[in-house]
C-alpha atoms as a PDB file:
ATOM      1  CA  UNK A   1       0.000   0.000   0.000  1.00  0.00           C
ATOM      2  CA  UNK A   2       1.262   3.530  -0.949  1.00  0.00           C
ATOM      3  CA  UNK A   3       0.740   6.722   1.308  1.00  0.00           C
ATOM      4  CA  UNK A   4       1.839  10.212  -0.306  1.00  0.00           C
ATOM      5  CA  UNK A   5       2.489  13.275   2.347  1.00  0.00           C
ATOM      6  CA  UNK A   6       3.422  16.342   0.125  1.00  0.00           C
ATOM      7  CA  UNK A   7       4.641  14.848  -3.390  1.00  0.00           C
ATOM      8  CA  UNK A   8       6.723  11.956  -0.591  1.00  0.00           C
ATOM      9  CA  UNK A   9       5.307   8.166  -1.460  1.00  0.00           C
ATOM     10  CA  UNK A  10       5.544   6.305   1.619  1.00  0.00           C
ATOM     11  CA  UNK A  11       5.055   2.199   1.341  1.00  0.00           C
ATOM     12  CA  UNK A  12       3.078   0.651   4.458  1.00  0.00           C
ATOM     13  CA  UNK A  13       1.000  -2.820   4.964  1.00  0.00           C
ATOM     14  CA  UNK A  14      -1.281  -3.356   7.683  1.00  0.00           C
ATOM     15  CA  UNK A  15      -1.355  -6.638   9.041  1.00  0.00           C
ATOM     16  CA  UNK A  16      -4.509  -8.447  11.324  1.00  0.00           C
ATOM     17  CA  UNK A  17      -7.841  -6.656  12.088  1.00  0.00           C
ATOM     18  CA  UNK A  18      -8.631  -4.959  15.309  1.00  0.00           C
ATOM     19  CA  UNK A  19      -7.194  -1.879  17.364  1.00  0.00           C
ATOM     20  CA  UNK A  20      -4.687  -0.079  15.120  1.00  0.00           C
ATOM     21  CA  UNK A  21      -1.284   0.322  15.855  1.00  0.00           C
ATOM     22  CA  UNK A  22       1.738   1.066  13.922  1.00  0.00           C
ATOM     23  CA  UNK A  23       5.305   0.502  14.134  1.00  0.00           C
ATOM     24  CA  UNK A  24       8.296   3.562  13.418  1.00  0.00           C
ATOM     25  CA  UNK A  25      11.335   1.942  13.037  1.00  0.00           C
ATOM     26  CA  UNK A  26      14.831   4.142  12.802  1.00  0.00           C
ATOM     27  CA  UNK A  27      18.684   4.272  11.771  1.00  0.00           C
ATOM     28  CA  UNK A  28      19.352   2.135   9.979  1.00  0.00           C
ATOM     29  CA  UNK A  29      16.345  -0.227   9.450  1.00  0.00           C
ATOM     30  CA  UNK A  30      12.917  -0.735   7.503  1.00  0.00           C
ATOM     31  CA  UNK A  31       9.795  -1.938   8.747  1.00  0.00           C
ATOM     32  CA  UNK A  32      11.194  -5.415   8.307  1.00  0.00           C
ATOM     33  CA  UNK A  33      13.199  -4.380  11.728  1.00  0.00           C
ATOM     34  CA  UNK A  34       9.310  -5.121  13.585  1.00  0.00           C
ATOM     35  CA  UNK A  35       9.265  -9.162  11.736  1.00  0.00           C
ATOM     36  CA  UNK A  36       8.793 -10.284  15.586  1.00  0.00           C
ATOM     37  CA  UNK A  37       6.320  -8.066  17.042  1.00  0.00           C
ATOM     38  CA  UNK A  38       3.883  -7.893  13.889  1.00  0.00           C
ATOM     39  CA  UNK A  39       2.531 -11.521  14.023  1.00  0.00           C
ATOM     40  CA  UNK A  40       2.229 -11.272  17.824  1.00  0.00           C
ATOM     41  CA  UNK A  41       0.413  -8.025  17.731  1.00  0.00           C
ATOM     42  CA  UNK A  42      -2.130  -9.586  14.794  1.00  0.00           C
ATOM     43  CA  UNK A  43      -2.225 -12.389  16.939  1.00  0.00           C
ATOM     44  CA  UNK A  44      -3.774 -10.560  19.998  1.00  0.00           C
ATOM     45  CA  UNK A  45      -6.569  -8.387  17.431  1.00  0.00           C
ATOM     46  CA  UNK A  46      -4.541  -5.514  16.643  1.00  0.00           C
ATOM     47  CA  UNK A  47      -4.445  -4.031  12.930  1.00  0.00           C
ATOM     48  CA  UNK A  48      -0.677  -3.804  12.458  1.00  0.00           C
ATOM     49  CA  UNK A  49       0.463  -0.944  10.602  1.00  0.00           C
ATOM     50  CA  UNK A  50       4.209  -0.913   9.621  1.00  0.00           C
ATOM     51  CA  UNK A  51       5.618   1.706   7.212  1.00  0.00           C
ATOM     52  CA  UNK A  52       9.391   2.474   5.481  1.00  0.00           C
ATOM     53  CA  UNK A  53      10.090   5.721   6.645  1.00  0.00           C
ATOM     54  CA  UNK A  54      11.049   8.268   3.997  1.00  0.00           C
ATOM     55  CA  UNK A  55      14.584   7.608   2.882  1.00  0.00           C
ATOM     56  CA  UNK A  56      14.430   3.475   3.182  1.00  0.00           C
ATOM     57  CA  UNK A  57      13.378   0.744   2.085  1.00  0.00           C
ATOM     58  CA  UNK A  58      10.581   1.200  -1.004  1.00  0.00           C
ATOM     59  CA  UNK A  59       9.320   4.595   0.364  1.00  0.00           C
ATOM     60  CA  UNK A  60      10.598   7.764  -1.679  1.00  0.00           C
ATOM     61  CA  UNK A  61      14.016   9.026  -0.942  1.00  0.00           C
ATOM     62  CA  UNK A  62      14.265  13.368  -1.382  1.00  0.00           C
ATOM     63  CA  UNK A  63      17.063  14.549  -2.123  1.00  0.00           C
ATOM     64  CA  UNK A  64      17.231  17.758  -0.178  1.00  0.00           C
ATOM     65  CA  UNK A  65      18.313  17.549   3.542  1.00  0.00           C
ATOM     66  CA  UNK A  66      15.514  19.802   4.363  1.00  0.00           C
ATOM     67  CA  UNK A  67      12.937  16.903   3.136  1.00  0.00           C
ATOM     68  CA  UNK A  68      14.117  14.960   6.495  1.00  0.00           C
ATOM     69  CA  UNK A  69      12.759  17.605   9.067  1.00  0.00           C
ATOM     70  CA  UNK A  70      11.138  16.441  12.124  1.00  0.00           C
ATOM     71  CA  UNK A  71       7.798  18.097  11.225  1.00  0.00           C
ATOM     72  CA  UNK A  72       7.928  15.955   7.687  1.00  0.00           C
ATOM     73  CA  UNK A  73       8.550  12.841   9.307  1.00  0.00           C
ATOM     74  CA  UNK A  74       5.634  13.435  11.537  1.00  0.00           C
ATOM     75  CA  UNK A  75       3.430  14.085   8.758  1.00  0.00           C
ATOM     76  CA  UNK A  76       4.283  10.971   6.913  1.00  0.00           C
ATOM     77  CA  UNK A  77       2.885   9.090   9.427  1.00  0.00           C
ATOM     78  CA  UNK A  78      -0.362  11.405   9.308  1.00  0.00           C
ATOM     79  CA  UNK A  79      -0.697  10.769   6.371  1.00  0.00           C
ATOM     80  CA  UNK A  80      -0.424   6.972   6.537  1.00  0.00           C
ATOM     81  CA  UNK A  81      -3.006   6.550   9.050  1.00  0.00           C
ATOM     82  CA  UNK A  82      -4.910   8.686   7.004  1.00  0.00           C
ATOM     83  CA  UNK A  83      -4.306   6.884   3.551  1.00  0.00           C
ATOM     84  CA  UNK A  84      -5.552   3.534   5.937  1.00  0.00           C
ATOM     85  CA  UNK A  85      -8.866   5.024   7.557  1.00  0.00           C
ATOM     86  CA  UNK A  86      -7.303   5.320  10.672  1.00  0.00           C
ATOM     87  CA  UNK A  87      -8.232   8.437  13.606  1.00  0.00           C
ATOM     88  CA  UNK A  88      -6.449   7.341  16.694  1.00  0.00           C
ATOM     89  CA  UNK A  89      -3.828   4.484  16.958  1.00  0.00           C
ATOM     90  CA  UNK A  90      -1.602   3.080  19.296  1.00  0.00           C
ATOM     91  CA  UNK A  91       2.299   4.197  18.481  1.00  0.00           C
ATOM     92  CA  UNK A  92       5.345   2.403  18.913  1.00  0.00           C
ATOM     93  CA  UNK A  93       8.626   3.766  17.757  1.00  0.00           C
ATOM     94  CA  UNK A  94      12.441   2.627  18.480  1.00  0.00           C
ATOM     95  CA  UNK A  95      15.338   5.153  17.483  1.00  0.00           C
ATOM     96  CA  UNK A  96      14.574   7.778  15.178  1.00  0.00           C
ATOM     97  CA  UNK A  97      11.259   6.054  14.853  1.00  0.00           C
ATOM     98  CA  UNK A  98      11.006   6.950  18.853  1.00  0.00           C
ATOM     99  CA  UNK A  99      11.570  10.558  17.917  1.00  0.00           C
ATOM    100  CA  UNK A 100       8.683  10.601  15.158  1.00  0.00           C
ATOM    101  CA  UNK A 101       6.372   9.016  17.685  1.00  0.00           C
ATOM    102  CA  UNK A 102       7.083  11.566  20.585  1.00  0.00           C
ATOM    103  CA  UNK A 103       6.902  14.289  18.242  1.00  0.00           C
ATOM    104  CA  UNK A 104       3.651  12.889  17.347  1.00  0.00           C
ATOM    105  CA  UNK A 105       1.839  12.711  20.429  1.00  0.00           C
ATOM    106  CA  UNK A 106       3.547  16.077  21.205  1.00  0.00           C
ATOM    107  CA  UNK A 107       2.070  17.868  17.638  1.00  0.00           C
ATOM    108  CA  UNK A 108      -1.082  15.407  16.945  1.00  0.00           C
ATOM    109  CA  UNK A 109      -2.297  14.321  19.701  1.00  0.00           C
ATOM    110  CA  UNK A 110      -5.464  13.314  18.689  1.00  0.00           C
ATOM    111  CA  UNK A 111      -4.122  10.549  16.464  1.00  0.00           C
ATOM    112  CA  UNK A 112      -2.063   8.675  19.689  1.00  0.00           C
ATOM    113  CA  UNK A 113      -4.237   6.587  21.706  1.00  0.00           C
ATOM    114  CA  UNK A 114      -0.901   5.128  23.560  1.00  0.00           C
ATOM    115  CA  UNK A 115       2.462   6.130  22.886  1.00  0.00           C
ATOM    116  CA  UNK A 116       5.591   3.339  23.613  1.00  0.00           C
ATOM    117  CA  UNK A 117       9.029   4.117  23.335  1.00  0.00           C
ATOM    118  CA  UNK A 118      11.833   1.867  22.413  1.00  0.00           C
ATOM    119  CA  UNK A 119      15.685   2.818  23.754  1.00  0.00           C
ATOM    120  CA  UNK A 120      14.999   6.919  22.491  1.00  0.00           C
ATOM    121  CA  UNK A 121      13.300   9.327  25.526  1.00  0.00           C
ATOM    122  CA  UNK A 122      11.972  11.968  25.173  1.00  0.00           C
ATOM    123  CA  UNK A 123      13.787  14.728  22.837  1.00  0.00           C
ATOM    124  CA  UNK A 124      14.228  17.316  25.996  1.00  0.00           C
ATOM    125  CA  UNK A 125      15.507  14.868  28.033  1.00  0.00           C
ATOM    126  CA  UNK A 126      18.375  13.831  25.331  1.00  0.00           C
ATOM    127  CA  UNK A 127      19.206  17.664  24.886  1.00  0.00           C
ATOM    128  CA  UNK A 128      19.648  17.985  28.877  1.00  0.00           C
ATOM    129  CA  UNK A 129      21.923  14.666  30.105  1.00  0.00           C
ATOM    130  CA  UNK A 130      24.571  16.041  29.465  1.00  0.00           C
ATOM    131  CA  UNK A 131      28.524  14.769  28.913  1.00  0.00           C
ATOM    132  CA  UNK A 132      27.537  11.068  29.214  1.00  0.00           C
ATOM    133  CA  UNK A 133      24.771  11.024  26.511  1.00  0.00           C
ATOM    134  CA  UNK A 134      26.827  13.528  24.673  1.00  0.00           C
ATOM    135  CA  UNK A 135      29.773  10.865  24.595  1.00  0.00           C
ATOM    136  CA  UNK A 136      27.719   8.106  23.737  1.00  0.00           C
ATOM    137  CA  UNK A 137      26.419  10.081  20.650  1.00  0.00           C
ATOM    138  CA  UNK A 138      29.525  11.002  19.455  1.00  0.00           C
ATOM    139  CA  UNK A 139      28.720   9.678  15.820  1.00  0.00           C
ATOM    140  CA  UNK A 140      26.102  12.052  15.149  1.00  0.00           C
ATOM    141  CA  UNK A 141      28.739  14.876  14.714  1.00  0.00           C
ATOM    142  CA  UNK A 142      30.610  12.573  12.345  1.00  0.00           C
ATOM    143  CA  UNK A 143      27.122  11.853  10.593  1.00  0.00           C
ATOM    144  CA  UNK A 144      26.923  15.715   9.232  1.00  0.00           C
ATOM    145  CA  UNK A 145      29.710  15.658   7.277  1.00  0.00           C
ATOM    146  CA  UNK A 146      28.625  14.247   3.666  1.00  0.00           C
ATOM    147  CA  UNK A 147      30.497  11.999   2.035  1.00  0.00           C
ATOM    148  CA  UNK A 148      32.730  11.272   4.824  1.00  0.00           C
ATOM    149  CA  UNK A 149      30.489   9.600   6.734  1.00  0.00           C
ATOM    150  CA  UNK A 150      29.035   7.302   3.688  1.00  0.00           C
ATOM    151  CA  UNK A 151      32.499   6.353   3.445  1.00  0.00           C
ATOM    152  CA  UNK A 152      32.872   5.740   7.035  1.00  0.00           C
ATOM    153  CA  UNK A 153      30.148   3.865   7.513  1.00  0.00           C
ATOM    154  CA  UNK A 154      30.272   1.404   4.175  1.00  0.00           C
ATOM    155  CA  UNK A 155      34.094   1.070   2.965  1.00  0.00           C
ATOM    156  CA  UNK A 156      35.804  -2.354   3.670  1.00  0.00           C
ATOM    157  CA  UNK A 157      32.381  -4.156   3.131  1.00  0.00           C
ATOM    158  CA  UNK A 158      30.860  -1.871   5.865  1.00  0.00           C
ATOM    159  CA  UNK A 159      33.017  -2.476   8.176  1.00  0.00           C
ATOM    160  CA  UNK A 160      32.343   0.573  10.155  1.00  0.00           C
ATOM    161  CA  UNK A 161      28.325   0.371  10.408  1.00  0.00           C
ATOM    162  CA  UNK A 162      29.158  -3.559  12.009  1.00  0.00           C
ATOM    163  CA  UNK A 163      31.721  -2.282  13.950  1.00  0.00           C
ATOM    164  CA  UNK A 164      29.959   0.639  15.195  1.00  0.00           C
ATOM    165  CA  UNK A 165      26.327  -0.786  15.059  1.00  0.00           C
ATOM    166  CA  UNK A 166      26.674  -4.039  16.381  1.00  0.00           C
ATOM    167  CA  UNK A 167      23.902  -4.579  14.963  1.00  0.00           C
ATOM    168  CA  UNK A 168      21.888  -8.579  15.220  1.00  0.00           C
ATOM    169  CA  UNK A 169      20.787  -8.081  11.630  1.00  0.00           C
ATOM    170  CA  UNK A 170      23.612  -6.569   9.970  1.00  0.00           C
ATOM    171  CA  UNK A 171      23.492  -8.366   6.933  1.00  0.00           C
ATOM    172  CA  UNK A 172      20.028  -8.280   5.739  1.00  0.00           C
ATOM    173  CA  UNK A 173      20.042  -4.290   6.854  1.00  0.00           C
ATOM    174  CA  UNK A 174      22.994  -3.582   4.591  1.00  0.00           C
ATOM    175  CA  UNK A 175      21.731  -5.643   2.037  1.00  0.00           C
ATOM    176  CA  UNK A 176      18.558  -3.069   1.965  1.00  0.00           C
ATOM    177  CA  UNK A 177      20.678  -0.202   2.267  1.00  0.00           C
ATOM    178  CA  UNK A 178      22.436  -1.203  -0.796  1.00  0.00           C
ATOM    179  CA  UNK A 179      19.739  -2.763  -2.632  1.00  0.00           C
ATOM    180  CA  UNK A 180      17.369   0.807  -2.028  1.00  0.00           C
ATOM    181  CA  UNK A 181      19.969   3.730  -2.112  1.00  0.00           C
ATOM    182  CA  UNK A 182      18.995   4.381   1.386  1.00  0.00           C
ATOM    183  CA  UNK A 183      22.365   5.441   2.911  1.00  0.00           C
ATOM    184  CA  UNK A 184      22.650   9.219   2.065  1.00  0.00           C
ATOM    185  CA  UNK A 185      19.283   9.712   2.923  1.00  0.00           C
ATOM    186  CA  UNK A 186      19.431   7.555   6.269  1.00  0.00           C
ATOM    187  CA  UNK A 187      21.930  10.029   7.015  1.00  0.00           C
ATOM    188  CA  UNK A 188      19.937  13.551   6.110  1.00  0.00           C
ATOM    189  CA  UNK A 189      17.401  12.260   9.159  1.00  0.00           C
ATOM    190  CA  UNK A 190      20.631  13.028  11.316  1.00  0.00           C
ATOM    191  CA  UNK A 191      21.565  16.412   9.058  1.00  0.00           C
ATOM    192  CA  UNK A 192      18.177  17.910   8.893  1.00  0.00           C
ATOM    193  CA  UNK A 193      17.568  17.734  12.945  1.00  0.00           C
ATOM    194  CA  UNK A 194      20.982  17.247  14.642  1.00  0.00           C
ATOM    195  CA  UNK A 195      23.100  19.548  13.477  1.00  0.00           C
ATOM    196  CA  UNK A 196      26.282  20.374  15.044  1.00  0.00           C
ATOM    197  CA  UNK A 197      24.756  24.079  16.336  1.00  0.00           C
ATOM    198  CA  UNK A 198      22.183  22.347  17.869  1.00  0.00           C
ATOM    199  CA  UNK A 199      24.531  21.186  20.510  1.00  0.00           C
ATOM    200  CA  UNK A 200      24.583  24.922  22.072  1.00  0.00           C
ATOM    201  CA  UNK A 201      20.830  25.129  21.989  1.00  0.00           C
ATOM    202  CA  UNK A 202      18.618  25.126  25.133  1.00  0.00           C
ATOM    203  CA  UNK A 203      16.532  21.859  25.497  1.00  0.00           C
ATOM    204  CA  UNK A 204      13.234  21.668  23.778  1.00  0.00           C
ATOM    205  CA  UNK A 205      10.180  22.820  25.407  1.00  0.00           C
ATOM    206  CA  UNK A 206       7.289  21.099  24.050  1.00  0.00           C
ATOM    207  CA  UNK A 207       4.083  20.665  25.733  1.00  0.00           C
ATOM    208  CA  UNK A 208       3.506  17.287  27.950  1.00  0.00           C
ATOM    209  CA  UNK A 209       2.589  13.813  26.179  1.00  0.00           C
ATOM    210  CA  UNK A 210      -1.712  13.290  27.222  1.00  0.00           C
ATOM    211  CA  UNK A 211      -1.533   9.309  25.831  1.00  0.00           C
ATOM    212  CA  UNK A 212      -0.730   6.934  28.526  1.00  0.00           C
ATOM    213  CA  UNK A 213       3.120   6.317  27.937  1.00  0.00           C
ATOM    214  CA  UNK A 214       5.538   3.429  28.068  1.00  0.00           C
ATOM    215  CA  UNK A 215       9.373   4.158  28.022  1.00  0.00           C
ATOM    216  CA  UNK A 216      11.596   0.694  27.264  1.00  0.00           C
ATOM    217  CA  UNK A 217      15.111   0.337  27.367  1.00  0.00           C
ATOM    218  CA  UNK A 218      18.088  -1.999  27.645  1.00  0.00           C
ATOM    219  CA  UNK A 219      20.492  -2.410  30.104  1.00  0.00           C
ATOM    220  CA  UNK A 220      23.223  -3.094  27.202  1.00  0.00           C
ATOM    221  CA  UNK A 221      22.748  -0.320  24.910  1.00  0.00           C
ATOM    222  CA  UNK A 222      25.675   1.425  24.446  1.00  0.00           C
ATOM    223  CA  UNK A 223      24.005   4.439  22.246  1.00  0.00           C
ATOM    224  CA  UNK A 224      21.781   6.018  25.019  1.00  0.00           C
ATOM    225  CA  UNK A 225      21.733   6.352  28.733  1.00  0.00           C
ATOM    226  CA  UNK A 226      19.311   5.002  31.206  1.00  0.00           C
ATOM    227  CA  UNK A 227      18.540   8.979  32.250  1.00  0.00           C
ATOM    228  CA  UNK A 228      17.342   9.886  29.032  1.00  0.00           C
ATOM    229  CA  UNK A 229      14.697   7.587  29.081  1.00  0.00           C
ATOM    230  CA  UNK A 230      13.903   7.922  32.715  1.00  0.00           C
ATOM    231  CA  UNK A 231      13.202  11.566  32.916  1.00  0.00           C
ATOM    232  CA  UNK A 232      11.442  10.994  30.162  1.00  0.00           C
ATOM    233  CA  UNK A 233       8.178  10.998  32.765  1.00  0.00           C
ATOM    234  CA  UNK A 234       8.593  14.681  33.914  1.00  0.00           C
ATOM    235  CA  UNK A 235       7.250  15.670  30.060  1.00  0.00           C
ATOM    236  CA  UNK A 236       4.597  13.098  29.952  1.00  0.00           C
ATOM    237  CA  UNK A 237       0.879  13.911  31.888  1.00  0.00           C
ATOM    238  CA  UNK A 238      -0.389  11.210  31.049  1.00  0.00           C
ATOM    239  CA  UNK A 239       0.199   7.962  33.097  1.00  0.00           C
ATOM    240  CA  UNK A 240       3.737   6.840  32.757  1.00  0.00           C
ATOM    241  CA  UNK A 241       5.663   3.480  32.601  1.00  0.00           C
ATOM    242  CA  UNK A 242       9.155   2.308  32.360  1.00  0.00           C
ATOM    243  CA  UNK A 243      10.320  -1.081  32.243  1.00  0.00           C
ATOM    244  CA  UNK A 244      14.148  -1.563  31.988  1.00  0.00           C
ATOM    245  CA  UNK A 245      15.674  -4.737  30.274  1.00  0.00           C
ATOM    246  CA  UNK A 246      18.446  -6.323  31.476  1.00  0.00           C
ATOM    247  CA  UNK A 247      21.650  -7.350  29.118  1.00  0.00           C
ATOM    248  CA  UNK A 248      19.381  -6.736  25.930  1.00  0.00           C
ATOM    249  CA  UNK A 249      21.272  -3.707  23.738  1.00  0.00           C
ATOM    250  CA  UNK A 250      20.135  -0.915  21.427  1.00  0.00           C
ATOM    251  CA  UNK A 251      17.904  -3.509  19.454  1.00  0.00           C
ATOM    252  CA  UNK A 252      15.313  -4.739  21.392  1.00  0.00           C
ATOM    253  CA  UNK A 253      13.386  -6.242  19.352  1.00  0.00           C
ATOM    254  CA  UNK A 254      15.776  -8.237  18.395  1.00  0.00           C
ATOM    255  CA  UNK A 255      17.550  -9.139  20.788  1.00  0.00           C
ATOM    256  CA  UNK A 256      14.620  -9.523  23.438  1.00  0.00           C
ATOM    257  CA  UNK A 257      11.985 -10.226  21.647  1.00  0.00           C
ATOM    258  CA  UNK A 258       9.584 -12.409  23.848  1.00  0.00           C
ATOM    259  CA  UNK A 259       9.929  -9.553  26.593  1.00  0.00           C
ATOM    260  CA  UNK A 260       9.124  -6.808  23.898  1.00  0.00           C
ATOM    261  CA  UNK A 261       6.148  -8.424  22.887  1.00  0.00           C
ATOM    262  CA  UNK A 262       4.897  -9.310  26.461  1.00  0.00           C
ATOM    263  CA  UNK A 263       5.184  -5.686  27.214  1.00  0.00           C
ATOM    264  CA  UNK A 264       3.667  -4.712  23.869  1.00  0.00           C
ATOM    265  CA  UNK A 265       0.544  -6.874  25.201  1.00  0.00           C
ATOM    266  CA  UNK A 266       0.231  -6.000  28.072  1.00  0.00           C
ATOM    267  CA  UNK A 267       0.631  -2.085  27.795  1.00  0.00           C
ATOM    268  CA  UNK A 268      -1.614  -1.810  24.421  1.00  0.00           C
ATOM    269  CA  UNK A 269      -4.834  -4.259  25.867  1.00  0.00           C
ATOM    270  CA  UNK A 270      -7.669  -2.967  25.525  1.00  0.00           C
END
């Protein structure tokens, strides 16, 4: 199924009948990155709704850096749920996908029934940890600088993305990034709304979450600290839950599956 959110075609399926909820995955996946939550969620009478966010996978690519902006990737997913006949859904988003979904519930919040985060907090709460969180996100500096980074990232049969990523399905994800021309513009998601002045900026203020929230993350993930997601709760008004998993990484729902899903279920029943 195609989607189209100003001249951008965006490729989604929906999967199962019953409450809607879709699935924002990040850097550097496609929707194929939720393989073990989907049947699960179908499973328990939810309408799954997974989409390839602008840049990967077989969803249009822009060219311009610009095309990447937070307030674009928050109307592609508008404009999915509207393409599918869909008012109010659950959201679940992991990594950049976790930034579309807060920014969501922040700018639409009409369309978020329940709002779960995977591994990203909220986007105040990144700006404000400080040294630690600034360390661990050293790459995104690196990430602005065209060309460089490409090479960085894929030279020596991508050594640094495995190297750096560690990611479970690193062969299959480079496969799509090759296969779909989805590297440069993977990358603009990082240029358009992390650039290196935004490190001097104050942290957002944004007005508090209303959906019922869930904030998830791993013990072992070596991107984002613990406090990130944590204070997460002081921008959320609605009812708030975290649930911290122990040795699982930056992929969650890959590498914990089971206890991803249980959460899912438990958090989303109606």
């Amino acid at each position: 199924m195609r989607a189209a959110n100003g001249g951008v075609g965006l490729h989604y399926e929906i999967t199962g009948e019953g409450t809607p909820v879709v699935l924002l995955h990040g850097f550097p996946d496609t929707a194929r990155l939720w393989r073990h939550q989907v049947d699960a969620l179908a499973g328990a009478s939810f309408s799954v709704i997974t989409l390839d966010q602008r840049g990967y996978g077989s969803s249009d690519k822009p060219a311009e850096v610009e095309a990447y902006g937070l307030l674009n990737l928050i109307g592609d997913v508008g404009a999915v749920l509207a393409d599918a006949g869909v008012e109010r859904a659950h959201v679940v988003g992991h990594d950049w996908g976790a930034a579309v979904a807060w920014g969501l519930a922040t700018a639409a919040p009409a369309l978020v029934d329940h709002l779960v985060v995977l591994s990203v907090g909220h986007p105040s709460t990144f700006r404000s940890e400080g040294f630690e969180q600034h360390a661990k996100s050293w790459y995104m500096l690196l990430f602005q600088f065209e060309g460089v980074a490409e090479r960085w990232l894929s030279d020596d049969d991508w050594s640094g993305l495995r190297a750096w990523s560690r990611h479970p399905d690193a062969d299959a994800v480079i496969a799509e990034l090759e296969a779909n021309h989805s590297l440069t513009p993977a990358l603009n998601w990082y240029r358009a709304n992390v650039p290196a002045s935004s490190y001097l900026d104050p942290p957002l203020e944004l007005p508090s979450v209303e959906a019922p929230t869930m904030g998830v993350w791993g013990s072992g993930d070596f991107f984002l600290t613990e406090g990130q997601m944590t204070r997460s709760a002081v921008h959320v008004a609605g009812s708030w839950r975290y649930e911290r998993l122990e040795g699982p990484g930056h992929w969650l729902q890959l590498e914990a599956p089971e206890q991803v899903n249980r959460l899912l279920l438990e958090f989303l029943a109606p």
